[in-house]
C-alpha atoms as a PDB file:
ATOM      1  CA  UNK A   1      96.391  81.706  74.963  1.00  0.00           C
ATOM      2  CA  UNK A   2      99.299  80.655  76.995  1.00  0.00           C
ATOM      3  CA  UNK A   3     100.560  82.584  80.515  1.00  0.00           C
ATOM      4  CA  UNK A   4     103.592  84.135  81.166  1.00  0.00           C
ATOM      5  CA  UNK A   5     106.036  82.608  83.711  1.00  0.00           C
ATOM      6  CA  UNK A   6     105.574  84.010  86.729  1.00  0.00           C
ATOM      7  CA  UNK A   7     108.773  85.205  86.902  1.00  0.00           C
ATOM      8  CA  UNK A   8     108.611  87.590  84.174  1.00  0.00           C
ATOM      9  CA  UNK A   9     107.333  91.098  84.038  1.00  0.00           C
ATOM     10  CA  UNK A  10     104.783  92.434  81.502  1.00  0.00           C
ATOM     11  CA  UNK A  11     104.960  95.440  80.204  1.00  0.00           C
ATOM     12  CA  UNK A  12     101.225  96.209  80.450  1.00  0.00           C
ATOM     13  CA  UNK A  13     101.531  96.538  83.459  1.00  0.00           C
ATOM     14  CA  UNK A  14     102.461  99.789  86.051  1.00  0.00           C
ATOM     15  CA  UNK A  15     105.621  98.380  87.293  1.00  0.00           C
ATOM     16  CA  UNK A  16     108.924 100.336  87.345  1.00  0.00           C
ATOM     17  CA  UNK A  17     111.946  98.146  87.434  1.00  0.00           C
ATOM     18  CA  UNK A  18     115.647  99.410  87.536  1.00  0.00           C
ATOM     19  CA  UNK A  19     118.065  98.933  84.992  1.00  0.00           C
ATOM     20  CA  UNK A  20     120.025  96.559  87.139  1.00  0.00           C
ATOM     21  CA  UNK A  21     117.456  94.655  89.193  1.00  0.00           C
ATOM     22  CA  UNK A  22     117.901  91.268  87.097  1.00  0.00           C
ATOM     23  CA  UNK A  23     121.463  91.450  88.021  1.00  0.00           C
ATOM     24  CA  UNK A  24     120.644  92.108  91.614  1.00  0.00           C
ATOM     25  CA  UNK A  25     118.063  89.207  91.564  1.00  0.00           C
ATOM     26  CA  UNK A  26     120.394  86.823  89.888  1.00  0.00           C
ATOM     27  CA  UNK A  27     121.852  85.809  93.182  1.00  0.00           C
ATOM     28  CA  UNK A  28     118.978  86.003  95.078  1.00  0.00           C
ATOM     29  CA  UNK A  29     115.974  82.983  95.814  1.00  0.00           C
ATOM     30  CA  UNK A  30     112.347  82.497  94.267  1.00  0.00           C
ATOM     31  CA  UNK A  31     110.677  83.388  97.388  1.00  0.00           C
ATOM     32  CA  UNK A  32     113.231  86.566  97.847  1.00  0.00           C
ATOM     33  CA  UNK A  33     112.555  87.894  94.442  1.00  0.00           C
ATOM     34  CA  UNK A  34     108.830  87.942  94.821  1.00  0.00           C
ATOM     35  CA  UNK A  35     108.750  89.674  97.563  1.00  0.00           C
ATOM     36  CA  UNK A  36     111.515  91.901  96.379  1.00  0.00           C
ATOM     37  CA  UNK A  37     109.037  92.576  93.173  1.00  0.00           C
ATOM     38  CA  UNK A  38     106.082  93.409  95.214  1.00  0.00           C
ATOM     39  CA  UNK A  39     108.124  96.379  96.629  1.00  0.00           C
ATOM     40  CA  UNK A  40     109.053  97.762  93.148  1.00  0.00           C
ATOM     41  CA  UNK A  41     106.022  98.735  91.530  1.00  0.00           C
ATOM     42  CA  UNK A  42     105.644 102.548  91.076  1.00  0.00           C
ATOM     43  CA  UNK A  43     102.988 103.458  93.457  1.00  0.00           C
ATOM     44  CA  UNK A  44     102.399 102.488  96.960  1.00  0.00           C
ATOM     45  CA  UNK A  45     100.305 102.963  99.596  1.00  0.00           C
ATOM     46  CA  UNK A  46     100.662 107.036 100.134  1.00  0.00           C
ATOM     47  CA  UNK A  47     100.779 107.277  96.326  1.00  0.00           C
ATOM     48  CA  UNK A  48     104.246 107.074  96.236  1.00  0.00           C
ATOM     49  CA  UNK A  49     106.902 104.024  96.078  1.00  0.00           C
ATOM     50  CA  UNK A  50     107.258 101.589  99.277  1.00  0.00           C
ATOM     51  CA  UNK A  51     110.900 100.878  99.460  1.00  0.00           C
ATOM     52  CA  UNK A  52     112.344  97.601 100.564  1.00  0.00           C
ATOM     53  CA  UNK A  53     113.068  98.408 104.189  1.00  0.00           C
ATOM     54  CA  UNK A  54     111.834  98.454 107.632  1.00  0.00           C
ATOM     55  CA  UNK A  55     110.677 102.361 108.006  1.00  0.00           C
ATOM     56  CA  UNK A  56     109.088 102.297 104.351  1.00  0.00           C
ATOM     57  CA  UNK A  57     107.387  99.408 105.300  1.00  0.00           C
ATOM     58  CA  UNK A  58     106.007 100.368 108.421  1.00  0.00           C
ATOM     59  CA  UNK A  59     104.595 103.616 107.304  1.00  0.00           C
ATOM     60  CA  UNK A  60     102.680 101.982 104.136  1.00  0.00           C
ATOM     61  CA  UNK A  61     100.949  99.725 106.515  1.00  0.00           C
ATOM     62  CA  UNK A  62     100.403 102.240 109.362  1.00  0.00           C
ATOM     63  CA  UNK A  63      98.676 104.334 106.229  1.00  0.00           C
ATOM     64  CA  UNK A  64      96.602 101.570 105.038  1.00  0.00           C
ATOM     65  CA  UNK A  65      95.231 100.847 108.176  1.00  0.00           C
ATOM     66  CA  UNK A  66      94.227 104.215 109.291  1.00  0.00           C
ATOM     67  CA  UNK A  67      92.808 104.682 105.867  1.00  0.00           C
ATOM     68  CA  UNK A  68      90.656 101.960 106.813  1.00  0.00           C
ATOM     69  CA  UNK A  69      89.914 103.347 110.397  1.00  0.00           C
ATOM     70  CA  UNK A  70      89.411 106.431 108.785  1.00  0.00           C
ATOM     71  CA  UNK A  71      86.699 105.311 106.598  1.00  0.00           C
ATOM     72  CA  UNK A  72      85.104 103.356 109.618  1.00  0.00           C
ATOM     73  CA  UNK A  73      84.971 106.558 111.627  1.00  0.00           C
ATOM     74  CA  UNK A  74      83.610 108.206 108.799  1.00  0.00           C
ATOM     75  CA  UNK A  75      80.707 105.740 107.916  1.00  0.00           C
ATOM     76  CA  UNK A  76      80.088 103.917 111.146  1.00  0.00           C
ATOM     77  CA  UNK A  77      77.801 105.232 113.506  1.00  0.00           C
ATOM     78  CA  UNK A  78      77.702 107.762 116.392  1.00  0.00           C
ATOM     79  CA  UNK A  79      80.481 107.461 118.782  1.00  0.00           C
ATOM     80  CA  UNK A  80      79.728 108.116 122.250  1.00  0.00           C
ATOM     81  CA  UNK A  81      81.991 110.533 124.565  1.00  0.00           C
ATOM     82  CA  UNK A  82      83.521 107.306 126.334  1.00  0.00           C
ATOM     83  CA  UNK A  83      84.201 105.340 122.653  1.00  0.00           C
ATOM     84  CA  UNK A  84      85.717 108.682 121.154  1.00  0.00           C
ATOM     85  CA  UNK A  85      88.293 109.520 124.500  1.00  0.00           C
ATOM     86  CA  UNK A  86      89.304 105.341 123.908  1.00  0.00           C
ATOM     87  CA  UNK A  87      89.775 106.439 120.268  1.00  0.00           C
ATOM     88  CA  UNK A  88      91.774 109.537 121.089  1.00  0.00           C
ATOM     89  CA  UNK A  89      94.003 107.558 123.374  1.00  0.00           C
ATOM     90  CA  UNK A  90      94.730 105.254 121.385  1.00  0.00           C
ATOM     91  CA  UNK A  91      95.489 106.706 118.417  1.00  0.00           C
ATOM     92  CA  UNK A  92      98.127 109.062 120.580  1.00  0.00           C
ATOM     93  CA  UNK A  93      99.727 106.239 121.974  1.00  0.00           C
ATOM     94  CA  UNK A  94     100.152 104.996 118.647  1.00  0.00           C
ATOM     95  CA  UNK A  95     101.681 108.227 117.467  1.00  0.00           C
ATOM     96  CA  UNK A  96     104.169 108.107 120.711  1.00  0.00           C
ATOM     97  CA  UNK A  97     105.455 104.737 119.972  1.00  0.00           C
ATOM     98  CA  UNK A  98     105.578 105.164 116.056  1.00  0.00           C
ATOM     99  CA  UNK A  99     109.178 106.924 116.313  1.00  0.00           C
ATOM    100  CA  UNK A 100     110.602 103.798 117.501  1.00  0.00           C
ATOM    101  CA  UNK A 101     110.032 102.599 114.119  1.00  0.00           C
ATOM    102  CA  UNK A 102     109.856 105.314 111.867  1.00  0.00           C
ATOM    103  CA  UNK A 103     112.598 108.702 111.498  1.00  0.00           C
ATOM    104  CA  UNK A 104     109.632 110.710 109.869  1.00  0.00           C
ATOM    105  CA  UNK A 105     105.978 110.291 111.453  1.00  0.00           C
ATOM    106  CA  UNK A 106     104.341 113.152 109.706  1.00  0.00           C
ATOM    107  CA  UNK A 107     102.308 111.106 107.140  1.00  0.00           C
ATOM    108  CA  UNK A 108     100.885 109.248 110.061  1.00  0.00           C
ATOM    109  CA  UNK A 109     100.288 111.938 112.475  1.00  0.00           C
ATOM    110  CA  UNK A 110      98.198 113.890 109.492  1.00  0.00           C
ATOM    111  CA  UNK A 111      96.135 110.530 109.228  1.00  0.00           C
ATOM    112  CA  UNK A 112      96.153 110.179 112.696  1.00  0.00           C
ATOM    113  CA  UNK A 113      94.196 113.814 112.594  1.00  0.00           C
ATOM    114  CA  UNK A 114      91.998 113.276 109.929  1.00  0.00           C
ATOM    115  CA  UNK A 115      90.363 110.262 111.720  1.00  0.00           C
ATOM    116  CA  UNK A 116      90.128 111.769 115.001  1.00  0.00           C
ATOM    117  CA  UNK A 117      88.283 114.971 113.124  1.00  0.00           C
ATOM    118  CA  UNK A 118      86.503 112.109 111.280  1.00  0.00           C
ATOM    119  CA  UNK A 119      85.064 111.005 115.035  1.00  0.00           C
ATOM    120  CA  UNK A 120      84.621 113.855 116.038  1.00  0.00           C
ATOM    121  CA  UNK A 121      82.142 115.086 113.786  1.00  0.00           C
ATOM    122  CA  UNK A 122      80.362 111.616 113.603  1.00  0.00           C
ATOM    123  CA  UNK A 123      80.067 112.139 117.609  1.00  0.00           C
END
C-alpha cells in the first residue's frame, strides 16, 4: 500500500479544516503549515479546540501539565505538611502570574483546585 503525502489530510481522521485554509496556507512555508495543522484538529487539550495564538496556547499546556500533576498528587504517595505548603505555594504563585499571559484563568484555577484537594486528601 502506498502513503499519503504528508501534506495531505485524510479524511479518516478527526480533523476539522475550514473551507478556506488551503488558500490561507498557499502563501505560507512547510514548516508554518505543520504547525498551523497541528492547531486545527477539533479537540484539544480541555476538550475543546486550541487556537493558533498565544493565550490558547498557554492555557492547553498549563492544562496538560496540571493534568499530569494532578494525577501525580493523586497516585503518588503521602505528602508531608512541609511538601503540601511548597505545593500550595506554588501552585498560587502560578495562578498570580498566569494573568500576564492569559485574559481568562478560570480553567486553570479549577485545575489548580482539584490538585491541591488531590494533596490534600493524599496528606
Amino acid at each position: 500500500p502506498r502513503c499519503a503525502p504528508a501534506n495531505t489530510v485524510s479524511n479518516a481522521g478527526a480533523v476539522s479544516v475550514p473551507s478556506n485554509f488551503a488558500n490561507q496556507q498557499a502563501s505560507r512555508g512547510g514548516v508554518a503549515m505543520d504547525i498551523e495543522r497541528m492547531f486545527v484538529k477539533a479537540t484539544g487539550p480541555g476538550g475543546g479546540g486550541v487556537e493558533f495564538n498565544r493565550e490558547s496556547v498557554v492555557e492547553g499546556a498549563m492544562i496538560i501539565a496540571l493534568k499530569g500533576l494532578l494525577e501525580g498528587c493523586r497516585l503518588g504517595g503521602d505528602f508531608s505538611p512541609q511538601g503540601f505548603g511548597q505545593l500550595r505555594c506554588d501552585l498560587y504563585l502560578l495562578v498570580s502570574v498566569l494573568p500576564h499571559y492569559l485574559g481568562n484563568v478560570g480553567g486553570v484555577e479549577v485545575m489548580v483546585e482539584r490538585c491541591l484537594q488531590s494533596a490534600r486528601d493524599r496528606g
